[in-house]
Protein backbone atom coordinates (compact mmCIF):
# COMPACT_ATOMS: atom_id res chain seq x y z
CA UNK A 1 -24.36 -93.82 -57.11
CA UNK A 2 -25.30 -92.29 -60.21
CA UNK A 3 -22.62 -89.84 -61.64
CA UNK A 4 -19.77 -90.75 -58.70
CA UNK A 5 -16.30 -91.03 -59.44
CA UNK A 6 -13.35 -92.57 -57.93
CA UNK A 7 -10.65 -89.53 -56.52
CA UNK A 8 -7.20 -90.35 -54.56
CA UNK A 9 -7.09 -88.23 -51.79
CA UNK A 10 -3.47 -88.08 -50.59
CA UNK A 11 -2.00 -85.46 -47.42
CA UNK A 12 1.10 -84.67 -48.00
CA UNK A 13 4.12 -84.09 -45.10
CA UNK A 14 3.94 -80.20 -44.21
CA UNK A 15 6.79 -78.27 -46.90
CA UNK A 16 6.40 -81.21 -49.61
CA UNK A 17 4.19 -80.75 -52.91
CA UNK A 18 2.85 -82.54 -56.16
CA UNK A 19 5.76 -82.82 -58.44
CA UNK A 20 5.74 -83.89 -61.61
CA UNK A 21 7.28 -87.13 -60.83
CA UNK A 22 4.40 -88.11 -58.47
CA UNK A 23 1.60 -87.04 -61.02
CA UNK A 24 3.51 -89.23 -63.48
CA UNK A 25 3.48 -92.27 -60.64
CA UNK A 26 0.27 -91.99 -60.72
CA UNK A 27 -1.10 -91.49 -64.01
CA UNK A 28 1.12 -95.05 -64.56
CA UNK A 29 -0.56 -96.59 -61.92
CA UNK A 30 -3.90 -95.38 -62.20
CA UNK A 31 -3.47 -96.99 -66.18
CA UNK A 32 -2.91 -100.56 -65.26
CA UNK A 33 -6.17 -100.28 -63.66
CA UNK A 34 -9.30 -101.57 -64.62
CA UNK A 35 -11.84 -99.30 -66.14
CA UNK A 36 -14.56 -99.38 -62.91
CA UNK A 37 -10.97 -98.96 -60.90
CA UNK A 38 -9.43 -96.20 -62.28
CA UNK A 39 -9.44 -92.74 -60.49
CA UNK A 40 -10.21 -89.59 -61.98
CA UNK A 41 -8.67 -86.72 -60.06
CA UNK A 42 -6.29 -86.52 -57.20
CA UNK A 43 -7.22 -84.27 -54.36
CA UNK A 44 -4.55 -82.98 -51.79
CA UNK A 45 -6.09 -82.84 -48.33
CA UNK A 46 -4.35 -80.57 -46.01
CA UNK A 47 -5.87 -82.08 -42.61
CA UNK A 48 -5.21 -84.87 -41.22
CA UNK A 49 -7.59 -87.77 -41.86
CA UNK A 50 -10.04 -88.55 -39.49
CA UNK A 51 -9.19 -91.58 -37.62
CA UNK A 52 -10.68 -93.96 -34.99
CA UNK A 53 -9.15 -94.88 -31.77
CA UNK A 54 -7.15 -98.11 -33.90
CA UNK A 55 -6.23 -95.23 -36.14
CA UNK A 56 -8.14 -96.76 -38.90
CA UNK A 57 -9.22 -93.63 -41.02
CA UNK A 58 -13.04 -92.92 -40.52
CA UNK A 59 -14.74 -92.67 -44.20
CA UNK A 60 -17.85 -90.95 -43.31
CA UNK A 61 -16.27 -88.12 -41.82
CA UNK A 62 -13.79 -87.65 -44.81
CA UNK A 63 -16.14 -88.05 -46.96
CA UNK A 64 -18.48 -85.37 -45.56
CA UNK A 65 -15.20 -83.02 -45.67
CA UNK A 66 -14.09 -83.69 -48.81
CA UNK A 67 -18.23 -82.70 -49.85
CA UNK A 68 -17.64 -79.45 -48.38
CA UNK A 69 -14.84 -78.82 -50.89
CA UNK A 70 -15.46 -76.98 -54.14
CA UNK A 71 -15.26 -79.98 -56.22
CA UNK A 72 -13.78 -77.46 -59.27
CA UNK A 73 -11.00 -76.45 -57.14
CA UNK A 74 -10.24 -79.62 -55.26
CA UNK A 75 -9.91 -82.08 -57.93
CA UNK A 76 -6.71 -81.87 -59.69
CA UNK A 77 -7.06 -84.13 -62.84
CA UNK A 78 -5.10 -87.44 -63.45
């Protein structure tokens, strides 16, 4: 657990992007967190989630996806 951080992984609706208004959502959300809470970069996923059959999303898997990702690349800062 040693040098992990907290990232939002969102998937946007296909033609839609970050604005500025979003990353400003955010930021002010992410700020009324508490330290351990707070995220540190936003990533944009362009798959969809990988979900069980009660379309919960399945963690592992995104998890080992989002590990595949250069980390440099993927993780827009807050």
């Amino acid at each position: 657990m040693v040098g992990e951080q907290l990232v939002l992984v969102i998937h946007l609706e296909p033609g839609k992007t970050v604005t500025e208004e979003l990353q400003q959502e955010i930021a002010a959300r992410n700020n009324k967190l508490i330290n351990y809470k707070r995220i540190h970069g936003v990533v944009v996923y362009g798959e969809d989630f990988p979900l069980t059959a009660s379309l919960k999303i399945i963690r592992v898997a995104l998890a080992e996806r989002l590990g595949k990702l250069k980390r440099e690349e993927a993780i827009q800062p807050v």
